[in-house]
ModelCIF file with pLDDT and N, C-alpha, C, O atoms, coordinates in Angstrom:
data_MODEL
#
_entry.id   MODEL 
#
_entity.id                         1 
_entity.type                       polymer 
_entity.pdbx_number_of_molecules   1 
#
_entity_poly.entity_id                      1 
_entity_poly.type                           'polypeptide(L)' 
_entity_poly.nstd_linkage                   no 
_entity_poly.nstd_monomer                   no 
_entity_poly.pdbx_seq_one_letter_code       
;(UNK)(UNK)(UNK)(UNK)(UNK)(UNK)(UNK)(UNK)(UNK)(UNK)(UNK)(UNK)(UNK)(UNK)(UNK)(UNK)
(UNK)(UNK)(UNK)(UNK)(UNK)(UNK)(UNK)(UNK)(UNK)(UNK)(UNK)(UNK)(UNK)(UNK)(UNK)(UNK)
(UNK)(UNK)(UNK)
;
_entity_poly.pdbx_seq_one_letter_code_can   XXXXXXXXXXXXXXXXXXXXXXXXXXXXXXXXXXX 
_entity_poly.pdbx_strand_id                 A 
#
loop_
_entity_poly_seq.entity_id 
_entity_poly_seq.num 
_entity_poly_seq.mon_id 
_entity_poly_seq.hetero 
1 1  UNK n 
1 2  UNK n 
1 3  UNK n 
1 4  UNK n 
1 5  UNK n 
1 6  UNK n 
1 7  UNK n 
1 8  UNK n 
1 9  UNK n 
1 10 UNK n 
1 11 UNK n 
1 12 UNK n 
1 13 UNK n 
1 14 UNK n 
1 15 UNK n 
1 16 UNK n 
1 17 UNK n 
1 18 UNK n 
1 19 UNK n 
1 20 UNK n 
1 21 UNK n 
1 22 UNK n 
1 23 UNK n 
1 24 UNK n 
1 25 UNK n 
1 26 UNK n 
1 27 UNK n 
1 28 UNK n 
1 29 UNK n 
1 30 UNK n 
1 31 UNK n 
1 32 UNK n 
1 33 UNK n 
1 34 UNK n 
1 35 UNK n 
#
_struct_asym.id          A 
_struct_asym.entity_id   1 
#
loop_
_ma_qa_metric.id 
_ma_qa_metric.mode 
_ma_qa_metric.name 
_ma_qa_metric.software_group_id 
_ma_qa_metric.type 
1 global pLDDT . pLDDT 
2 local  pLDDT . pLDDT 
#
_ma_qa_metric_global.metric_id      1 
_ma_qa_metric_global.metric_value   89.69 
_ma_qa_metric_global.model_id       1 
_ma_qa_metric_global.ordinal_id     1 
#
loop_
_ma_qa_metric_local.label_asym_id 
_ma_qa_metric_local.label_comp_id 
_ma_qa_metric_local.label_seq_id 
_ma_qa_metric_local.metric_id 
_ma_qa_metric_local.metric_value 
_ma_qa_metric_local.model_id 
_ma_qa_metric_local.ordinal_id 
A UNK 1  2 97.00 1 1  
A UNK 2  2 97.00 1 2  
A UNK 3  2 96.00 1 3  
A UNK 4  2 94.00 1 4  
A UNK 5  2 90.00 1 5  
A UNK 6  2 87.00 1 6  
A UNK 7  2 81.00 1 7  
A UNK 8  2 70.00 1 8  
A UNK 9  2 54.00 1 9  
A UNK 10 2 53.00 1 10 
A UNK 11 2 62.00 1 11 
A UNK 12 2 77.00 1 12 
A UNK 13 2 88.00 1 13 
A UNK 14 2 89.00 1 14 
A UNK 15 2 91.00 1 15 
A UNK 16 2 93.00 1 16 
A UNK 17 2 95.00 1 17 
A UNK 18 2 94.00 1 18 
A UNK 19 2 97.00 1 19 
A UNK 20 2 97.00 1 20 
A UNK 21 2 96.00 1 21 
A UNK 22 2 96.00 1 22 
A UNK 23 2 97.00 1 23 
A UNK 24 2 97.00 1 24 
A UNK 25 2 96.00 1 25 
A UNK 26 2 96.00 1 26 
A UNK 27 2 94.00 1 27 
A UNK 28 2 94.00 1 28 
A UNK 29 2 97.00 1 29 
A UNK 30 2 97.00 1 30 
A UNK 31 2 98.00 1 31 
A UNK 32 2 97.00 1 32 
A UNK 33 2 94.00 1 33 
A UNK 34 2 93.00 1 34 
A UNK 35 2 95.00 1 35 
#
loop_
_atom_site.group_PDB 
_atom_site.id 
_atom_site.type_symbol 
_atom_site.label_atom_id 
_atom_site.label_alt_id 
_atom_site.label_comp_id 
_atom_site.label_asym_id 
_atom_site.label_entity_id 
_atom_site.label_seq_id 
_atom_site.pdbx_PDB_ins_code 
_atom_site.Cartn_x 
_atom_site.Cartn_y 
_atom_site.Cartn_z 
_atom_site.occupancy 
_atom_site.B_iso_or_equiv 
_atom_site.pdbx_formal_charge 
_atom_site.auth_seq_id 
_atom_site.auth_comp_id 
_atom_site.auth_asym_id 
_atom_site.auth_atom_id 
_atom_site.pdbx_PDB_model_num 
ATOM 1   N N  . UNK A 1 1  ? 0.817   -1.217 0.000   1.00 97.00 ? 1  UNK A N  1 
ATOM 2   C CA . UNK A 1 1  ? 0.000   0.000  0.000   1.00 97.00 ? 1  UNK A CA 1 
ATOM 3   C C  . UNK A 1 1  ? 0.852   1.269  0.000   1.00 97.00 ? 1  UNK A C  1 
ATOM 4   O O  . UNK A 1 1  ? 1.714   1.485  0.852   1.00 97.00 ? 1  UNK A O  1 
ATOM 5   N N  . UNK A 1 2  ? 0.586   2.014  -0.910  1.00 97.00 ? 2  UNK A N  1 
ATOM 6   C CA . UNK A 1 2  ? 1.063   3.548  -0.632  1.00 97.00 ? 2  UNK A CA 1 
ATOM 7   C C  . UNK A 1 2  ? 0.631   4.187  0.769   1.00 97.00 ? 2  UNK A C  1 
ATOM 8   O O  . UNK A 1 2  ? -0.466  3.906  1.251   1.00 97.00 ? 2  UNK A O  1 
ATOM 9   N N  . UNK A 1 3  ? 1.440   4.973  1.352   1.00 96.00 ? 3  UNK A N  1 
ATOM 10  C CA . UNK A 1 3  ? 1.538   5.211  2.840   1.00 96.00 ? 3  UNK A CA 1 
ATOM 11  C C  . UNK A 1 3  ? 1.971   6.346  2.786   1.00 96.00 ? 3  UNK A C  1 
ATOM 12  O O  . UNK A 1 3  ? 3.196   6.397  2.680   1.00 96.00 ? 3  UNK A O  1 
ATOM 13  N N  . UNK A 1 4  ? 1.328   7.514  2.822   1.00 94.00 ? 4  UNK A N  1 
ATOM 14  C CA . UNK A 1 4  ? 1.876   8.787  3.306   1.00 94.00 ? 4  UNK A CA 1 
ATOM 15  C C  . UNK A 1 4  ? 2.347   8.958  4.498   1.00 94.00 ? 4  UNK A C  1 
ATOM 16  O O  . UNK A 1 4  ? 1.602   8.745  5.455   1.00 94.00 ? 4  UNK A O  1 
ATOM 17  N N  . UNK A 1 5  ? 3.620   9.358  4.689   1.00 90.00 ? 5  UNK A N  1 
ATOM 18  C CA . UNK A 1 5  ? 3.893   9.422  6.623   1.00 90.00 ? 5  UNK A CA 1 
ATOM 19  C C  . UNK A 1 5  ? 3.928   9.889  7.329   1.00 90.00 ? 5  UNK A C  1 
ATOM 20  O O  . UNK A 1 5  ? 4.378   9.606  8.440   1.00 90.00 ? 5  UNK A O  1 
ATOM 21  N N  . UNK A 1 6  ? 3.136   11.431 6.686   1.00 87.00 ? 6  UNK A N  1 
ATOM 22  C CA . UNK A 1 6  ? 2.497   12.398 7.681   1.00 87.00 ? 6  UNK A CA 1 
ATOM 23  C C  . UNK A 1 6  ? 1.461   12.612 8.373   1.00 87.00 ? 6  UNK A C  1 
ATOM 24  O O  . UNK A 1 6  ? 0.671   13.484 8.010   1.00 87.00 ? 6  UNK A O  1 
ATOM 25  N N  . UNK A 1 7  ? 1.270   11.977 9.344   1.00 81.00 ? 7  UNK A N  1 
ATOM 26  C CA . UNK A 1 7  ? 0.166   12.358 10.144  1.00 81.00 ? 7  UNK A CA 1 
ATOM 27  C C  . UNK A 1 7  ? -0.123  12.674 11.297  1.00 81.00 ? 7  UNK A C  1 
ATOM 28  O O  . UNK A 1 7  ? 0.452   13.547 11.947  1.00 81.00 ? 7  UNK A O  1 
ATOM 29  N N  . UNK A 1 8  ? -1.581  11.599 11.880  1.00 70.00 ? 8  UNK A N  1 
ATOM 30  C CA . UNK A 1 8  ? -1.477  11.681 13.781  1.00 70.00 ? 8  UNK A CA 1 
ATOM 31  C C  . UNK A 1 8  ? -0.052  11.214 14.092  1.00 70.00 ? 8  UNK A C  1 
ATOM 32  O O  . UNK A 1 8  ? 0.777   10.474 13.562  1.00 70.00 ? 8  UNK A O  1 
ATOM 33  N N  . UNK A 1 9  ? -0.151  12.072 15.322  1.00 54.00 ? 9  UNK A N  1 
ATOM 34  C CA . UNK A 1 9  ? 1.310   12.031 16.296  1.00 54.00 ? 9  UNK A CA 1 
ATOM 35  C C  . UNK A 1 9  ? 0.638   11.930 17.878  1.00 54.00 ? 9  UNK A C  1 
ATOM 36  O O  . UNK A 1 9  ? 0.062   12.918 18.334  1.00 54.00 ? 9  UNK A O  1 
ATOM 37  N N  . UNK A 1 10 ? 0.744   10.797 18.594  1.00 53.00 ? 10 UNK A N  1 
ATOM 38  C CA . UNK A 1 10 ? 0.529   10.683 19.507  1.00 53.00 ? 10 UNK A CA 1 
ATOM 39  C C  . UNK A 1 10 ? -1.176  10.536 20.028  1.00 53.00 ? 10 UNK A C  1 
ATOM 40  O O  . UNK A 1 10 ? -1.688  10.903 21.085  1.00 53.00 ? 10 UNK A O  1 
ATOM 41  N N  . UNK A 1 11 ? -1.802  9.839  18.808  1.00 62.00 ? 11 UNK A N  1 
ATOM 42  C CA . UNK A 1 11 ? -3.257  9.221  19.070  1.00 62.00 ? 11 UNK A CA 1 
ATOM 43  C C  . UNK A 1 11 ? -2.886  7.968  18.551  1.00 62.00 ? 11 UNK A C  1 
ATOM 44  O O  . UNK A 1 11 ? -3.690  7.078  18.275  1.00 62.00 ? 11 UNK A O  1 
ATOM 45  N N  . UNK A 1 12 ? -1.386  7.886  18.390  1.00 77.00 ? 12 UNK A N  1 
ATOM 46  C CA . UNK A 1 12 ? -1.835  6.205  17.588  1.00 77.00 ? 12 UNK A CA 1 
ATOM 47  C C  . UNK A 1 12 ? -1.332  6.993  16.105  1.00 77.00 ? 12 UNK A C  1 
ATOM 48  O O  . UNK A 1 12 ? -1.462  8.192  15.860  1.00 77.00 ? 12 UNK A O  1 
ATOM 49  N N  . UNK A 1 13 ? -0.681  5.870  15.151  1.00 88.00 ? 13 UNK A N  1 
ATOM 50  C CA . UNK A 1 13 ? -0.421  5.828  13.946  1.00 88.00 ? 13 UNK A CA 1 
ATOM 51  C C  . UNK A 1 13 ? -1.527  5.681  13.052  1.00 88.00 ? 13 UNK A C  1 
ATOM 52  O O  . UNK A 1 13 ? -1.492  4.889  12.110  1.00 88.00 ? 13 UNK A O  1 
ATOM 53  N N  . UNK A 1 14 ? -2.881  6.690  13.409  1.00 89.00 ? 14 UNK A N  1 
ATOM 54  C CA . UNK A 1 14 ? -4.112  6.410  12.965  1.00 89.00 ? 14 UNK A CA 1 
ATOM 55  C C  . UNK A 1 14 ? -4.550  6.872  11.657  1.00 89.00 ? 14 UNK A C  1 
ATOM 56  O O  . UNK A 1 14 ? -5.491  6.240  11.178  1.00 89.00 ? 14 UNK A O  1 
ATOM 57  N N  . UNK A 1 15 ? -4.064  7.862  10.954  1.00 91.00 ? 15 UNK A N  1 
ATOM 58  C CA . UNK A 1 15 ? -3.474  8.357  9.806   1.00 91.00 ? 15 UNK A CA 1 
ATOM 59  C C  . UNK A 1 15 ? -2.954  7.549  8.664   1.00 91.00 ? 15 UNK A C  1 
ATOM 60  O O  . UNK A 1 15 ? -3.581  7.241  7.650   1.00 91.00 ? 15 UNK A O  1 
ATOM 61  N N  . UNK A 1 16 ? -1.434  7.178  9.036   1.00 93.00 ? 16 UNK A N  1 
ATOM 62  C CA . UNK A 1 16 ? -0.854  6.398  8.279   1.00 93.00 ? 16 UNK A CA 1 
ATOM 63  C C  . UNK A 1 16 ? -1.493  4.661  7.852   1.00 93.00 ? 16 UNK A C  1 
ATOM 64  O O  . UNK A 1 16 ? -1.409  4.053  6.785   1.00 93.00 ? 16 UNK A O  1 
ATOM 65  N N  . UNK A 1 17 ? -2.098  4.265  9.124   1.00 95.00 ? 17 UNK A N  1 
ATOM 66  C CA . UNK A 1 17 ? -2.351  2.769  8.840   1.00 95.00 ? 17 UNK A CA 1 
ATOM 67  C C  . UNK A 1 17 ? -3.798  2.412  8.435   1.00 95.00 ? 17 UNK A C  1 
ATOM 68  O O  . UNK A 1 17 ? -4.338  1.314  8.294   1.00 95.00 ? 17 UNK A O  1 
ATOM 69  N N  . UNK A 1 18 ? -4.511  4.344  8.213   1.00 94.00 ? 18 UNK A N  1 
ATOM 70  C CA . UNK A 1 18 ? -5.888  3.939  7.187   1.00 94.00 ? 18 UNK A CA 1 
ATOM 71  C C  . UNK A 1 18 ? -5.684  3.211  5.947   1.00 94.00 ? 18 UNK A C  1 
ATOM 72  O O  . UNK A 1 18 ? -6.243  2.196  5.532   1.00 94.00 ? 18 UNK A O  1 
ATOM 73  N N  . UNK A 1 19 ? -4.521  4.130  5.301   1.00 97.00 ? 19 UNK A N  1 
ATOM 74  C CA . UNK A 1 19 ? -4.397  3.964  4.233   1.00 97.00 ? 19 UNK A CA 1 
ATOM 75  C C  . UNK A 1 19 ? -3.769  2.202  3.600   1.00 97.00 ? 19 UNK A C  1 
ATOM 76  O O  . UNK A 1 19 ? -3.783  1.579  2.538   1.00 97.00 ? 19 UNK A O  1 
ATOM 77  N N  . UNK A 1 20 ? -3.445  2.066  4.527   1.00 97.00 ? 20 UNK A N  1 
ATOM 78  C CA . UNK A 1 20 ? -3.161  0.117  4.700   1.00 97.00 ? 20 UNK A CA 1 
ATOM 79  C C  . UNK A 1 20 ? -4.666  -0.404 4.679   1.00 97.00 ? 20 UNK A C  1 
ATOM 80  O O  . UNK A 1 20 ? -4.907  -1.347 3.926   1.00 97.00 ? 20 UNK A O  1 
ATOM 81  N N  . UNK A 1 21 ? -5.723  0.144  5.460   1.00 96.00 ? 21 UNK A N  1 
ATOM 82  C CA . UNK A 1 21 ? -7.024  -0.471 5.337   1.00 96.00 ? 21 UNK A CA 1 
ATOM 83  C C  . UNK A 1 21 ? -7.668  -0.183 4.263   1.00 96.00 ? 21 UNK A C  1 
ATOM 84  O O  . UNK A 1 21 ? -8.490  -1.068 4.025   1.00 96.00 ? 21 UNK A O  1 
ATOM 85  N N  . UNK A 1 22 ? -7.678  0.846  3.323   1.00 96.00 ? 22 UNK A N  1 
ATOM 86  C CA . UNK A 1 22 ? -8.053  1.181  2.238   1.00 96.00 ? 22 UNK A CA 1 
ATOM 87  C C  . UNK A 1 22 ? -7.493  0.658  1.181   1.00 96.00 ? 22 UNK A C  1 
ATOM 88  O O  . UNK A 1 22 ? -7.973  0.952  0.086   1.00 96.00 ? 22 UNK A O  1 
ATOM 89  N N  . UNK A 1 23 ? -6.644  -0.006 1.235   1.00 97.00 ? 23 UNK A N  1 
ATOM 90  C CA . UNK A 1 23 ? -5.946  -1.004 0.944   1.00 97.00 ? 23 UNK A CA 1 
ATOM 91  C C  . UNK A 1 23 ? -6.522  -1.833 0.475   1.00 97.00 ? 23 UNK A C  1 
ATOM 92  O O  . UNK A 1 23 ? -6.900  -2.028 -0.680  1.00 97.00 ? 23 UNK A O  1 
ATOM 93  N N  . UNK A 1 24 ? -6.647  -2.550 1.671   1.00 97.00 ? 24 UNK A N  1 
ATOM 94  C CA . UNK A 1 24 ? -7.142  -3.786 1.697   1.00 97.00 ? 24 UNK A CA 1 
ATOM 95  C C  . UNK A 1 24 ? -9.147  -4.003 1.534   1.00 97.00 ? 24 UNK A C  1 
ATOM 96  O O  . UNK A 1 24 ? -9.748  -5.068 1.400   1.00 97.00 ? 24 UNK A O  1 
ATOM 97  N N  . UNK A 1 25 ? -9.670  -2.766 1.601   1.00 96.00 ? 25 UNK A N  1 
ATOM 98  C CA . UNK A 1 25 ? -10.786 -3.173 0.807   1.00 96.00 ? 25 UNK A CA 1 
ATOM 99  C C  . UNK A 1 25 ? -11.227 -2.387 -0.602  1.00 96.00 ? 25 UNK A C  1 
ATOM 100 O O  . UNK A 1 25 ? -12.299 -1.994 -1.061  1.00 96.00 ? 25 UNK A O  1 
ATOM 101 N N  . UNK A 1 26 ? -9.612  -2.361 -1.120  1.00 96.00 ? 26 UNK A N  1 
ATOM 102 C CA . UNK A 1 26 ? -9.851  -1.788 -2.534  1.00 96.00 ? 26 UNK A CA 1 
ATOM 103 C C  . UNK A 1 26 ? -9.609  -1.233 -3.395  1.00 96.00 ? 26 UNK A C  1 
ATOM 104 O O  . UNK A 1 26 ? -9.553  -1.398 -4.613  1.00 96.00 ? 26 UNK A O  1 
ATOM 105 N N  . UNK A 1 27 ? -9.356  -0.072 -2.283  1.00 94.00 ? 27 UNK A N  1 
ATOM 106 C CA . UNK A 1 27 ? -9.267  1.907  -2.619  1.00 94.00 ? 27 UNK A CA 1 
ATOM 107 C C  . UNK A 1 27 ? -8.158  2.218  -2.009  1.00 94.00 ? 27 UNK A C  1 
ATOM 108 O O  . UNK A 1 27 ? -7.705  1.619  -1.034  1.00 94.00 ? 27 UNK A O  1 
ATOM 109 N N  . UNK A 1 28 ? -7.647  3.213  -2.579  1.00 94.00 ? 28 UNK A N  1 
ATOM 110 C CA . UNK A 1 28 ? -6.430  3.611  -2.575  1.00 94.00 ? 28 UNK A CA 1 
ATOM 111 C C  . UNK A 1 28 ? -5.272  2.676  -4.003  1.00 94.00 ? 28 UNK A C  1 
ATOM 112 O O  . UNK A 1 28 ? -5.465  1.809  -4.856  1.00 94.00 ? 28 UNK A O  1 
ATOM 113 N N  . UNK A 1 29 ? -4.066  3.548  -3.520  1.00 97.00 ? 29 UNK A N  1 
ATOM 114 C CA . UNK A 1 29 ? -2.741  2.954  -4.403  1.00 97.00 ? 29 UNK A CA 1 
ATOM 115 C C  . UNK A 1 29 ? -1.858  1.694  -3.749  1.00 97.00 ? 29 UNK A C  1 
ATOM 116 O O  . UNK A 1 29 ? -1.749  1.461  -2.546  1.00 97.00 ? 29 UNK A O  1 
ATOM 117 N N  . UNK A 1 30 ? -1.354  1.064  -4.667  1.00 97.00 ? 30 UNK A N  1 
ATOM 118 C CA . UNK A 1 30 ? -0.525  0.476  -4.082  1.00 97.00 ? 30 UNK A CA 1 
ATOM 119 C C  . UNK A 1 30 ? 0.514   0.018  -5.186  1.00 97.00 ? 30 UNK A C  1 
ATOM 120 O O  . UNK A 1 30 ? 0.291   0.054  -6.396  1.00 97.00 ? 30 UNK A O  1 
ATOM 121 N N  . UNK A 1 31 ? 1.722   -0.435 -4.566  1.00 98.00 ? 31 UNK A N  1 
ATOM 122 C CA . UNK A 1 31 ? 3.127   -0.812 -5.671  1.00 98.00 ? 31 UNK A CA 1 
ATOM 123 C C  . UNK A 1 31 ? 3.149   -1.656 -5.530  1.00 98.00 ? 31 UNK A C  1 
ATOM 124 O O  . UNK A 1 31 ? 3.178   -2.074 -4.372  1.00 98.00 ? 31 UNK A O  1 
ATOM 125 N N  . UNK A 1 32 ? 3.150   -2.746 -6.906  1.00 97.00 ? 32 UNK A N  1 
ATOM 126 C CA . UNK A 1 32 ? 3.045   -3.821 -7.461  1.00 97.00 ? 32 UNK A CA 1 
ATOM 127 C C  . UNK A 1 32 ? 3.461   -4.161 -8.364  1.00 97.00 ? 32 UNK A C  1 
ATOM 128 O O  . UNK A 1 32 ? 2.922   -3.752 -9.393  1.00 97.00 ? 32 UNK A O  1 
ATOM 129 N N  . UNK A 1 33 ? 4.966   -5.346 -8.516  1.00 94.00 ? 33 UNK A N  1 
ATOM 130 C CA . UNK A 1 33 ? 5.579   -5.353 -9.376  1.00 94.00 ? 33 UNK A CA 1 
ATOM 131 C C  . UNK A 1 33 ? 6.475   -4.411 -10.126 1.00 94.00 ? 33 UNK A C  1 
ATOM 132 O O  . UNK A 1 33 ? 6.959   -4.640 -11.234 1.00 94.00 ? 33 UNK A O  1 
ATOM 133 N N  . UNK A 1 34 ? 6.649   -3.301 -9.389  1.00 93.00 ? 34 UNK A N  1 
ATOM 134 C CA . UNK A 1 34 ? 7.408   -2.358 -10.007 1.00 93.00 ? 34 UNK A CA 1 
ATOM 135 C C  . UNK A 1 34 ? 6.546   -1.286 -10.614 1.00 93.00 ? 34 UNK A C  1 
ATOM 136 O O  . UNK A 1 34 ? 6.976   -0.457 -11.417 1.00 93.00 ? 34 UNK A O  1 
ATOM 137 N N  . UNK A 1 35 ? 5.020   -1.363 -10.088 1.00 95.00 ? 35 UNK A N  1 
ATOM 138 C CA . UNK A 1 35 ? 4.166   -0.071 -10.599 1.00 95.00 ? 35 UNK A CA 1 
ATOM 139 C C  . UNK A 1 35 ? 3.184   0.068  -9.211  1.00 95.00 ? 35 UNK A C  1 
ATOM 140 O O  . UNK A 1 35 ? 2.336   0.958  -9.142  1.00 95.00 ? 35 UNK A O  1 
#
């Protein structure tokens, strides 16, 4: 998954590890194979 690594600071890495769940049902980017 593409992972931006700016975000919450000190609620939890709650920001960064949406985008791992968006991921995984779909939506969002991700690098694969070299794209």
């Amino acid at each position: 998954p593409v992972v931006p690594e700016m975000g919450s600071v000190g609620e939890a890495d709650l920001t960064q590890l949406a985008h791992i769940g968006l991921a995984m049902i779909g939506e969002g980017e991700v690098n694969y194979k070299g794209y």
